[in-house]
Protein backbone atom coordinates (compact mmCIF):
# COMPACT_ATOMS: atom_id res chain seq x y z
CA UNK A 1 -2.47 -47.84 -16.04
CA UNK A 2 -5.92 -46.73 -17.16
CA UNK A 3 -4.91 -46.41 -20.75
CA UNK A 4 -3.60 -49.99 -20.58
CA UNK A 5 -6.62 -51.53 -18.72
CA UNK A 6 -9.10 -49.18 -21.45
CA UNK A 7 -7.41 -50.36 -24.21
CA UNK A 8 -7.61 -53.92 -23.39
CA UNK A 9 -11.66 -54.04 -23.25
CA UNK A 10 -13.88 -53.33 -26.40
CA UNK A 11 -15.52 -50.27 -26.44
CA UNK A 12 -18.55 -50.64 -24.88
CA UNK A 13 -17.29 -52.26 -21.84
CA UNK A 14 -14.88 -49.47 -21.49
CA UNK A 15 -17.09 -47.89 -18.34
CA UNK A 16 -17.29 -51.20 -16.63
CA UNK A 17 -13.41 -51.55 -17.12
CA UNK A 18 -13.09 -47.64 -15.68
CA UNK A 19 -15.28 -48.54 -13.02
CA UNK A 20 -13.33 -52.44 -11.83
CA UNK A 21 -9.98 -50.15 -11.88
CA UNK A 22 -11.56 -47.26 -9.81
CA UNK A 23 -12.53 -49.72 -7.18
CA UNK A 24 -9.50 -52.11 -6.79
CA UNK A 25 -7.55 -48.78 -6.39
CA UNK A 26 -9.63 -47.83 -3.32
CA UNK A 27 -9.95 -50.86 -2.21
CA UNK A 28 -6.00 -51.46 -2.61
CA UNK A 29 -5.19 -48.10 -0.98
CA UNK A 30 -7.73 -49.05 1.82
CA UNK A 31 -6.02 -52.48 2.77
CA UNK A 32 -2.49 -51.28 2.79
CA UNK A 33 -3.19 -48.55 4.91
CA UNK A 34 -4.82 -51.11 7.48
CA UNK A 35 -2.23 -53.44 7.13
CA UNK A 36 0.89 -50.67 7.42
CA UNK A 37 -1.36 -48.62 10.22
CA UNK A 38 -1.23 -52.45 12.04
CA UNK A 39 2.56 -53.16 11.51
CA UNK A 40 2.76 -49.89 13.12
CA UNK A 41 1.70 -50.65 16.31
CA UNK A 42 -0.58 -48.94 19.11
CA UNK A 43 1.64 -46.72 20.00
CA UNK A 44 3.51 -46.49 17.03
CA UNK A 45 7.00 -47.04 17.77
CA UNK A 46 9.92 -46.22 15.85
CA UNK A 47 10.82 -50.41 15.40
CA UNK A 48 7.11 -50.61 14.27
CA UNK A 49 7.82 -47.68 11.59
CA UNK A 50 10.80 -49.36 10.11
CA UNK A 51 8.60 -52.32 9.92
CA UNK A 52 5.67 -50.95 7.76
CA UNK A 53 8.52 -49.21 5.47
CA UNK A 54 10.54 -52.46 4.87
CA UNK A 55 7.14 -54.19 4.29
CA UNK A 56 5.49 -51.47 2.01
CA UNK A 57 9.21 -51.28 0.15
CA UNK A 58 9.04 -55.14 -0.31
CA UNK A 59 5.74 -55.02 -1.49
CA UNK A 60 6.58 -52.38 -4.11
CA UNK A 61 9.64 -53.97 -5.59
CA UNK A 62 6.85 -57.11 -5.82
CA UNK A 63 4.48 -55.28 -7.65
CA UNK A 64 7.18 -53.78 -9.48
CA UNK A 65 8.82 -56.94 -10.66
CA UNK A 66 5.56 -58.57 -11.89
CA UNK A 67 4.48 -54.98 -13.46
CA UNK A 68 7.90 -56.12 -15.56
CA UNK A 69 6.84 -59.82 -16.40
CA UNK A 70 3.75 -58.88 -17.35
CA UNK A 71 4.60 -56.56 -19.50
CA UNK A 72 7.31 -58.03 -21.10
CA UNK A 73 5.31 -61.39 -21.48
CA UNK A 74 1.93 -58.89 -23.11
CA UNK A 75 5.12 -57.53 -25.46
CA UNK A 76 5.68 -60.81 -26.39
CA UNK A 77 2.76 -62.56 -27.44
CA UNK A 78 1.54 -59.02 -28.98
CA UNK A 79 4.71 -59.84 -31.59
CA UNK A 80 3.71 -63.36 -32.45
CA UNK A 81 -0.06 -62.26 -33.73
């Protein structure tokens, strides 16, 4: 992912770039682990654990699927220049 985010910026905004990716990462890992540790429950529960894993696997084959589009629609307009 960093090569594709670098190589999508000119040069000299390549630490800028480094730095937006650095911090949507944390802030991404940050937020899901608030939002799983709250589907969890206080006490966490085994119903509360199947929870956070159906909604974290949802939210991976989401992220997956658009990784897909993305790509294939980046593929495409790459060809037509």
């Amino acid at each position: 992912m960093n090569l594709a985010v670098l190589d999508s910026v000119e040069r000299r905004q390549g630490d800028f770039a480094s730095g937006m990716l650095n911090g949507a990462r944390q802030a991404g890992g940050v937020i899901g682990v608030a939002l799983l540790g709250t589907l969890l429950g206080e006490p966490a529960t085994s119903a509360g654990a199947q929870v956070a894993e159906y909604v974290a696997a949802g939210v991976l084959g989401l992220a997956g699927g658009l990784a897909l589009v993305i790509t294939s629609v980046a593929t495409r307009l790459s060809h037509h220049e």
